[in-house]
N, C-alpha and C. Protein backbone atom coordinates (compact mmCIF):
# COMPACT_ATOMS: atom_id res chain seq x y z
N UNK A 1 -8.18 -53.92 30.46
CA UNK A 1 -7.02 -53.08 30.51
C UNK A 1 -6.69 -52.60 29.09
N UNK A 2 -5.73 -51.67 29.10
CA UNK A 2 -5.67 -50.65 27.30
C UNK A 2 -4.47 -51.17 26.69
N UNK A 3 -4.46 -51.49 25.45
CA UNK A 3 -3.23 -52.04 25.28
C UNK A 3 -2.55 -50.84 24.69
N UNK A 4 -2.76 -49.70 25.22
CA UNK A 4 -1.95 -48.21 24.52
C UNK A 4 -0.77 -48.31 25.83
N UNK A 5 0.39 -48.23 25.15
CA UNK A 5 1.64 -48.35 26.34
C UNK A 5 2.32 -47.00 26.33
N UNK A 6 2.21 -45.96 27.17
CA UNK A 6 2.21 -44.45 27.51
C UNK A 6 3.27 -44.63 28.21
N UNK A 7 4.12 -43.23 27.61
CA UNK A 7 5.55 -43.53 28.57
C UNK A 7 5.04 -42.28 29.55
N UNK A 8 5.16 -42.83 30.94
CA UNK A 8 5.50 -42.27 32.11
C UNK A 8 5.85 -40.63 32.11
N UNK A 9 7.48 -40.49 31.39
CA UNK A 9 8.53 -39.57 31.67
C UNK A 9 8.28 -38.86 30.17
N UNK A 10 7.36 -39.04 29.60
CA UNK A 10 6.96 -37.57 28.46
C UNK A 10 6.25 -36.89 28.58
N UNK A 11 5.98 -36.83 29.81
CA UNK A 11 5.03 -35.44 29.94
C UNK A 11 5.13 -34.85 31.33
N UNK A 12 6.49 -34.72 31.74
CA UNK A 12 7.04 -34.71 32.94
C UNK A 12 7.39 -32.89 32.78
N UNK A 13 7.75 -32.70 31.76
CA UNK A 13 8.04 -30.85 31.94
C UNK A 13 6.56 -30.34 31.64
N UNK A 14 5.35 -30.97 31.63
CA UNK A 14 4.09 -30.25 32.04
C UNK A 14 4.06 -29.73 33.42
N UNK A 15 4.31 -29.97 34.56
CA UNK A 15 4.56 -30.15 35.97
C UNK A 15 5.05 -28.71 36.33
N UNK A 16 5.72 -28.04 35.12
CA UNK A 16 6.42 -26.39 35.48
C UNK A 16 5.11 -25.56 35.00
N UNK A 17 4.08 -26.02 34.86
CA UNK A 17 2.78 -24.85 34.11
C UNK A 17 2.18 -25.21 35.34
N UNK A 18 1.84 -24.27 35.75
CA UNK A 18 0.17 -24.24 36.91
C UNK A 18 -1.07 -25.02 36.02
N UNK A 19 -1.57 -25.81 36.92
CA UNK A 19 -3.43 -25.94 35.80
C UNK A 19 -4.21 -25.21 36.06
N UNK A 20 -4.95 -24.59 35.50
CA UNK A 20 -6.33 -23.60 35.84
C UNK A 20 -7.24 -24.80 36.73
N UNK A 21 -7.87 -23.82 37.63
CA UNK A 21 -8.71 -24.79 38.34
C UNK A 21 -10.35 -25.26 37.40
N UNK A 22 -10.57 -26.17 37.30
CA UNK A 22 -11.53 -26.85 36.24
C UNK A 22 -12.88 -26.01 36.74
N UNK A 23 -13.39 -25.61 37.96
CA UNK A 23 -14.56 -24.97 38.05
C UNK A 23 -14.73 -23.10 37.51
N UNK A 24 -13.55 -22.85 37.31
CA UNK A 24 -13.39 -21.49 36.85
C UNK A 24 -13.34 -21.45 35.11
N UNK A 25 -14.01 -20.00 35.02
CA UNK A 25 -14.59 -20.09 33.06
C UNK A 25 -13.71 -19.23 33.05
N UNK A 26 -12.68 -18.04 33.53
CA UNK A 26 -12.23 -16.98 33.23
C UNK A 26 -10.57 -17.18 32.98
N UNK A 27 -9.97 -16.49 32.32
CA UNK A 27 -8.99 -16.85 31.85
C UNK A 27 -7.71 -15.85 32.93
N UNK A 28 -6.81 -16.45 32.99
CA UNK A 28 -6.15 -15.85 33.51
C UNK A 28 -4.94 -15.51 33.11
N UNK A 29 -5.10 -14.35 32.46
CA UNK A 29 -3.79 -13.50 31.76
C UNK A 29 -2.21 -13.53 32.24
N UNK A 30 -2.42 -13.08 33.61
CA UNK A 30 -0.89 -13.41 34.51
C UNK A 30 -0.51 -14.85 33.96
N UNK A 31 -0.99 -15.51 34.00
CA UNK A 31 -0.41 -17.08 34.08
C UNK A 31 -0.05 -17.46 32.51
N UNK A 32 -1.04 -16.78 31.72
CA UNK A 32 -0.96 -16.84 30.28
C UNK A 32 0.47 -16.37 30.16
N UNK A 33 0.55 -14.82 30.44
CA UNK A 33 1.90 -14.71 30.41
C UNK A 33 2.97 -15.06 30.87
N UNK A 34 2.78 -15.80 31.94
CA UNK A 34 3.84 -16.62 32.73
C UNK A 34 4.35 -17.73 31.93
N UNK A 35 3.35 -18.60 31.03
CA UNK A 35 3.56 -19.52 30.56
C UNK A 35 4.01 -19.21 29.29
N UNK A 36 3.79 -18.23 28.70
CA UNK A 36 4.40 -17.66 27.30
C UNK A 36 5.70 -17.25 27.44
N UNK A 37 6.16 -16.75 28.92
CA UNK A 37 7.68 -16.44 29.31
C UNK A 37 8.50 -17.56 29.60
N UNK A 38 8.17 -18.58 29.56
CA UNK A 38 8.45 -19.55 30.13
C UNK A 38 8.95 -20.31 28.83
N UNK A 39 8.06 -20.43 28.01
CA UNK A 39 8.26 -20.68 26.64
C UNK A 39 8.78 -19.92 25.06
N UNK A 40 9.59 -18.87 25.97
CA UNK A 40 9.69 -18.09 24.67
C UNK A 40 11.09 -18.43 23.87
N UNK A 41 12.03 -19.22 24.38
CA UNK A 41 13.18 -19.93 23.79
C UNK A 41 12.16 -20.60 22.44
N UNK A 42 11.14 -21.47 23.15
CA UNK A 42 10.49 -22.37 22.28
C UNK A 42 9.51 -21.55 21.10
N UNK A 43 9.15 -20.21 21.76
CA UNK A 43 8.23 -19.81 20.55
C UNK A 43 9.33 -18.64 19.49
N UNK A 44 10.42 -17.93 20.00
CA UNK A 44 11.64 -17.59 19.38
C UNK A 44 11.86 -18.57 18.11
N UNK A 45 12.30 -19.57 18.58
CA UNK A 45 13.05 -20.81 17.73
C UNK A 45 11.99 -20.65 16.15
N UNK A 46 10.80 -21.55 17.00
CA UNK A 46 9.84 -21.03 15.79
C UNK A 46 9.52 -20.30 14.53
N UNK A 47 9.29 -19.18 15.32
CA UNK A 47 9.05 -17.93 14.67
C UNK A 47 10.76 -17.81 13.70
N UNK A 48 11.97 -17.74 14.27
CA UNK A 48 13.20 -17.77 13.52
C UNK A 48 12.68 -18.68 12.33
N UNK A 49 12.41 -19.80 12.61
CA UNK A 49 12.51 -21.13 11.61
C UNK A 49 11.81 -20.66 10.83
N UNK A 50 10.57 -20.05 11.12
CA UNK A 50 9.82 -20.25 9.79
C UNK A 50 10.10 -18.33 9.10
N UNK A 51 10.84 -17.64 9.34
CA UNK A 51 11.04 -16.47 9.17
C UNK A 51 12.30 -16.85 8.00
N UNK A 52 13.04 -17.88 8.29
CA UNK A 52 14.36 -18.19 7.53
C UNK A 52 13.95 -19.04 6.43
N UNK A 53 12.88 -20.09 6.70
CA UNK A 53 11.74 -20.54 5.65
C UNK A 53 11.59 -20.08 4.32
N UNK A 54 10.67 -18.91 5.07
CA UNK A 54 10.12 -18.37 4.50
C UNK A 54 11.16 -17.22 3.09
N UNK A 55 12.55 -17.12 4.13
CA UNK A 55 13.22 -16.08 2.83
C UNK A 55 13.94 -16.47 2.27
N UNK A 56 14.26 -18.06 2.38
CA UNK A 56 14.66 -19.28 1.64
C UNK A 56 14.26 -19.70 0.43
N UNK A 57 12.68 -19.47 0.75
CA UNK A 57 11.74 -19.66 -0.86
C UNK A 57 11.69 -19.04 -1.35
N UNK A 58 11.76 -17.57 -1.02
CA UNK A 58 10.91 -16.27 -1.63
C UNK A 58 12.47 -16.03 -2.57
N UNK A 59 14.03 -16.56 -2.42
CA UNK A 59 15.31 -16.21 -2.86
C UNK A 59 14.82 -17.59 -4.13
N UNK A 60 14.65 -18.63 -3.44
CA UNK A 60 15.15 -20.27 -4.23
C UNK A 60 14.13 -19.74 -5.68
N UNK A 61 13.08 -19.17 -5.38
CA UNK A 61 11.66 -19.67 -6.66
C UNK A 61 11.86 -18.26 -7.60
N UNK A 62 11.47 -19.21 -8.65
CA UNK A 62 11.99 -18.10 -9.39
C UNK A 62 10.69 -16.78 -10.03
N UNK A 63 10.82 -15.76 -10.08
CA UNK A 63 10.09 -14.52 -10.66
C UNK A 63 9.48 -14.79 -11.98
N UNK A 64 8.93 -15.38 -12.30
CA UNK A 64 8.22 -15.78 -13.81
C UNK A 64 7.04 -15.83 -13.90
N UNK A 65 6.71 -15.12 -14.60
CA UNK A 65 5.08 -14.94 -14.90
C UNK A 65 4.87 -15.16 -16.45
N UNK A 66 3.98 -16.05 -16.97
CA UNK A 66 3.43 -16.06 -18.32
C UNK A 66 2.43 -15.73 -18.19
N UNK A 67 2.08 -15.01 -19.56
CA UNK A 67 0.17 -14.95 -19.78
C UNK A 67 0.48 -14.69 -21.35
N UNK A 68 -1.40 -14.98 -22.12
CA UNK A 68 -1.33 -15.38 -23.62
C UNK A 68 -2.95 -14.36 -23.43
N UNK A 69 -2.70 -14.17 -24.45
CA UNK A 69 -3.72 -13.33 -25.15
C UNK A 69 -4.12 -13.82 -26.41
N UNK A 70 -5.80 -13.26 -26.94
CA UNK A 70 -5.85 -13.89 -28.39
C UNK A 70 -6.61 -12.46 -28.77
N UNK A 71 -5.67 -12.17 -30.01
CA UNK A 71 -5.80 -10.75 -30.66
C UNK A 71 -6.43 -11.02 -31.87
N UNK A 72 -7.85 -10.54 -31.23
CA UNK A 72 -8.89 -10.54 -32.54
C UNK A 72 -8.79 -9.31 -33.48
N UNK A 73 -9.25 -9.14 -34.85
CA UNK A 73 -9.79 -8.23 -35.73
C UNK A 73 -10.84 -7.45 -34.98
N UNK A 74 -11.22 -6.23 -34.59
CA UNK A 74 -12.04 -5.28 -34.45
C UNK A 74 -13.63 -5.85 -35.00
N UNK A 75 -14.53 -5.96 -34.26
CA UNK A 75 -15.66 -6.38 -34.76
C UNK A 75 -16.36 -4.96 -35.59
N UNK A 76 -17.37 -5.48 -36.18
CA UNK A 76 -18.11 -4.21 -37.32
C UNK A 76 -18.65 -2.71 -35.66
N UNK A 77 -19.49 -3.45 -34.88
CA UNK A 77 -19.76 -2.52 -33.91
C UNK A 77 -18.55 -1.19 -33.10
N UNK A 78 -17.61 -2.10 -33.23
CA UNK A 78 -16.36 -1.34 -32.56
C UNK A 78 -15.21 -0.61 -33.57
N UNK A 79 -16.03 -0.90 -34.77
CA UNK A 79 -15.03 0.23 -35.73
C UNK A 79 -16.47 0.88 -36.63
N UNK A 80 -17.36 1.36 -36.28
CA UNK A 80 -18.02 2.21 -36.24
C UNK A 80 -18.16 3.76 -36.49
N UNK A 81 -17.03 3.76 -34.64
CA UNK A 81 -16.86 5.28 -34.14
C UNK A 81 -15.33 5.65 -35.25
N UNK A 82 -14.60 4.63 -35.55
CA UNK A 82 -13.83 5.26 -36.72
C UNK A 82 -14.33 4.91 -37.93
N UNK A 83 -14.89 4.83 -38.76
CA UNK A 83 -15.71 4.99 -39.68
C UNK A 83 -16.31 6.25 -39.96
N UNK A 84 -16.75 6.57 -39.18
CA UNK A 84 -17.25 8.01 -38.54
C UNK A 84 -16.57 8.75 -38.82
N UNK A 85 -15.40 8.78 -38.26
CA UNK A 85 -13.98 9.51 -37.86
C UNK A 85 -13.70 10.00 -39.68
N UNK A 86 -13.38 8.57 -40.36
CA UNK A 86 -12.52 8.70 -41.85
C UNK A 86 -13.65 9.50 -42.43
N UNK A 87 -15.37 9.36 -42.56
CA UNK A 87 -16.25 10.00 -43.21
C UNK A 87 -15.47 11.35 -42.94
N UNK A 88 -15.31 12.07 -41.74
CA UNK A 88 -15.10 13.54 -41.97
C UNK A 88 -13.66 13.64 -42.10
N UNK A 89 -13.09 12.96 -42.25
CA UNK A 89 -11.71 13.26 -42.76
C UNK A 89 -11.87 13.13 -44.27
N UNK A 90 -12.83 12.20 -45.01
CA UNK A 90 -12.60 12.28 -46.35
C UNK A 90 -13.72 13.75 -46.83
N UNK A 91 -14.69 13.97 -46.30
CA UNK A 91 -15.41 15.46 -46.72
C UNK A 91 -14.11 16.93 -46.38
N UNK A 92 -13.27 16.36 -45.81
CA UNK A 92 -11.88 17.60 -45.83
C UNK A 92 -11.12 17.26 -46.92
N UNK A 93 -10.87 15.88 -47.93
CA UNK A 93 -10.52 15.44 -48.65
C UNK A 93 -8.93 15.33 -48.22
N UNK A 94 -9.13 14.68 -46.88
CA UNK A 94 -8.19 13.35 -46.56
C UNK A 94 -8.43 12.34 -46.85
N UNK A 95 -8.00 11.61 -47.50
CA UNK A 95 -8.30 10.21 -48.02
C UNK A 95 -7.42 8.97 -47.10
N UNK A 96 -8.01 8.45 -46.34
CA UNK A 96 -7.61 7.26 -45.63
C UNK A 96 -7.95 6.19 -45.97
N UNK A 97 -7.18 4.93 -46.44
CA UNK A 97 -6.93 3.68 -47.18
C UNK A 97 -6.81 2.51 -46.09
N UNK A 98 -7.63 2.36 -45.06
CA UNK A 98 -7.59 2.03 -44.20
C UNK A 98 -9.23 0.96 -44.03
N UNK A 99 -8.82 -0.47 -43.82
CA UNK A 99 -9.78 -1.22 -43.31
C UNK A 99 -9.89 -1.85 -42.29
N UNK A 100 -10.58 -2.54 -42.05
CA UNK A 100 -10.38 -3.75 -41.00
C UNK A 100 -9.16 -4.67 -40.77
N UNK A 101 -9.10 -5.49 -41.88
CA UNK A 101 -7.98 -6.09 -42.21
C UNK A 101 -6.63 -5.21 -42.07
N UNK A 102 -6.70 -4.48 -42.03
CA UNK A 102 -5.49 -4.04 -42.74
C UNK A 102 -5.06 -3.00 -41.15
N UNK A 103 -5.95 -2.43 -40.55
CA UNK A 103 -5.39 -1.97 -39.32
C UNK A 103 -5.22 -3.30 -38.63
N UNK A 104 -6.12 -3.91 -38.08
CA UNK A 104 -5.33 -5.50 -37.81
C UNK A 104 -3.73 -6.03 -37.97
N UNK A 105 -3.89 -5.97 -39.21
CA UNK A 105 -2.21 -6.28 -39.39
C UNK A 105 -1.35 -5.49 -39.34
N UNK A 106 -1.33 -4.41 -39.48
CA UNK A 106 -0.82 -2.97 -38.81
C UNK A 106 -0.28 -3.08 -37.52
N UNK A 107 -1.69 -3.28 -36.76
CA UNK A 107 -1.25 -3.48 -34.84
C UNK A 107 -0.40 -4.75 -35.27
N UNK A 108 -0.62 -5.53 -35.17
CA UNK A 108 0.30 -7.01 -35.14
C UNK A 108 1.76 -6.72 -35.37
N UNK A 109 1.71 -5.93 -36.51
CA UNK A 109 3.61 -5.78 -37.29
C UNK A 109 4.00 -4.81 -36.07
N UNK A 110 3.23 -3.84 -35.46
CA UNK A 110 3.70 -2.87 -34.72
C UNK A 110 4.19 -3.73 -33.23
N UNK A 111 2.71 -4.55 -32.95
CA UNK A 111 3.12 -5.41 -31.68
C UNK A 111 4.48 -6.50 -31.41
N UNK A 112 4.58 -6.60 -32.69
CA UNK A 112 5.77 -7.37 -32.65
C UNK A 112 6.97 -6.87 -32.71
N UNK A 113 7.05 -5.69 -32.85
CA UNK A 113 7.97 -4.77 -32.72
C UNK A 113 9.16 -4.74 -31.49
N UNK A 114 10.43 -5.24 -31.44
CA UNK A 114 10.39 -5.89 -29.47
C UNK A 114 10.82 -4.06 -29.54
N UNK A 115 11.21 -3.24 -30.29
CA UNK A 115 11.85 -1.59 -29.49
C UNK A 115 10.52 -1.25 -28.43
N UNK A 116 9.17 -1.15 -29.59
CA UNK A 116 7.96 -0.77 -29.21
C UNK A 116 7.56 -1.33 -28.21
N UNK A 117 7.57 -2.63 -27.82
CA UNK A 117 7.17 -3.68 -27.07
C UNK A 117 7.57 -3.24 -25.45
N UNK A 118 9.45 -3.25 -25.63
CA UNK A 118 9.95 -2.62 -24.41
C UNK A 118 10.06 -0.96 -24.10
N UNK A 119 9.04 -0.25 -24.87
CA UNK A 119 9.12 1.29 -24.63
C UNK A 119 7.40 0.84 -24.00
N UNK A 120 6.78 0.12 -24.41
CA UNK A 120 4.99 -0.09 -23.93
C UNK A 120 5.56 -0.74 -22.31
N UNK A 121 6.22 -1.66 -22.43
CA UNK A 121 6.80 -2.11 -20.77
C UNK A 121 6.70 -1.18 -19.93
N UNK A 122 8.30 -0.33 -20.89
CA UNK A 122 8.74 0.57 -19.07
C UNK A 122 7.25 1.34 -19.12
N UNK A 123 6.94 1.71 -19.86
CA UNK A 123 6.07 3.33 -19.81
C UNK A 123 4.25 2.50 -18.80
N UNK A 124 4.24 1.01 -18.99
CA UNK A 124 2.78 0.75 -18.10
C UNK A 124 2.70 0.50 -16.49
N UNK A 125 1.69 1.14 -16.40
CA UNK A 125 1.69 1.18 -14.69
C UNK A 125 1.35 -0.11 -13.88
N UNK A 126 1.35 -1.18 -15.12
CA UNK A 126 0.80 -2.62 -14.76
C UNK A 126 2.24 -3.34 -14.69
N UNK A 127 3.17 -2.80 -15.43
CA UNK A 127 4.14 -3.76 -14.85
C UNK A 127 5.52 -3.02 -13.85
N UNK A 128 5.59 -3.80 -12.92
CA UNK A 128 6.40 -3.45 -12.49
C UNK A 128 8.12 -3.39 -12.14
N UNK A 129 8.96 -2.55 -11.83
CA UNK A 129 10.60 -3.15 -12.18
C UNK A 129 11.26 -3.98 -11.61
């Protein structure tokens, strides 16, 4: 004998569902829906609960996003095409005083800029309001 002790009277509102007959493979839609009407207090409730859940968290958590970047110096290959650039600006006899180093720290003083910073914000299509 099983020593699993099964109560009787919990599975007593099964008794309001029809059973499909066990030799049949096909499903039967009417009854599907019978039994989904039958249950829709219970699948309502649900669906509420986790709908109220759900806009519970999305209010409670907060909107914060970090990210870090590491802002290198321009390698020799990628300042090249301006190199290029200053050669024919200095054969017009523009003279540009301009290096590696020194545009580097240029961007940096500019990046840190917070006016510049929040005019680069609103104006990118990556962040949004």
């Amino acid at each position: 004998m099983s020593s699993l002790n099964i109560k009787q009277g919990s599975d007593a509102h099964f008794s309001e569902y029809p059973l499909a007959s066990p030799s049949n493979n096909e499903i039967d839609l009417l009854n599907l829906i019978e039994v989904l009407w039958r249950a829709k207090k219970t699948v309502m409730a649900v669906v509420f609960a986790f709908a109220c859940a759900g806009l519970l968290i999305s209010f409670i958590l907060p909107q914060k996003w970090t990210s870090s970047a590491v802002i290198t110096p321009a390698e020799a290959i990628q300042w090249q095409d301006l190199e290029k650039t200053f050669t024919k600006l200095r054969v017009l006899d523009l003279d540009v005083n301009i290096d590696r180093g020194g545009a580097f720290n240029l961007f940096i003083k500019k990046f840190q800029s917070v006016s510049l910073l929040e005019e680069y914000l609103r104006s990118s299509p990556y962040v949004m309001d």
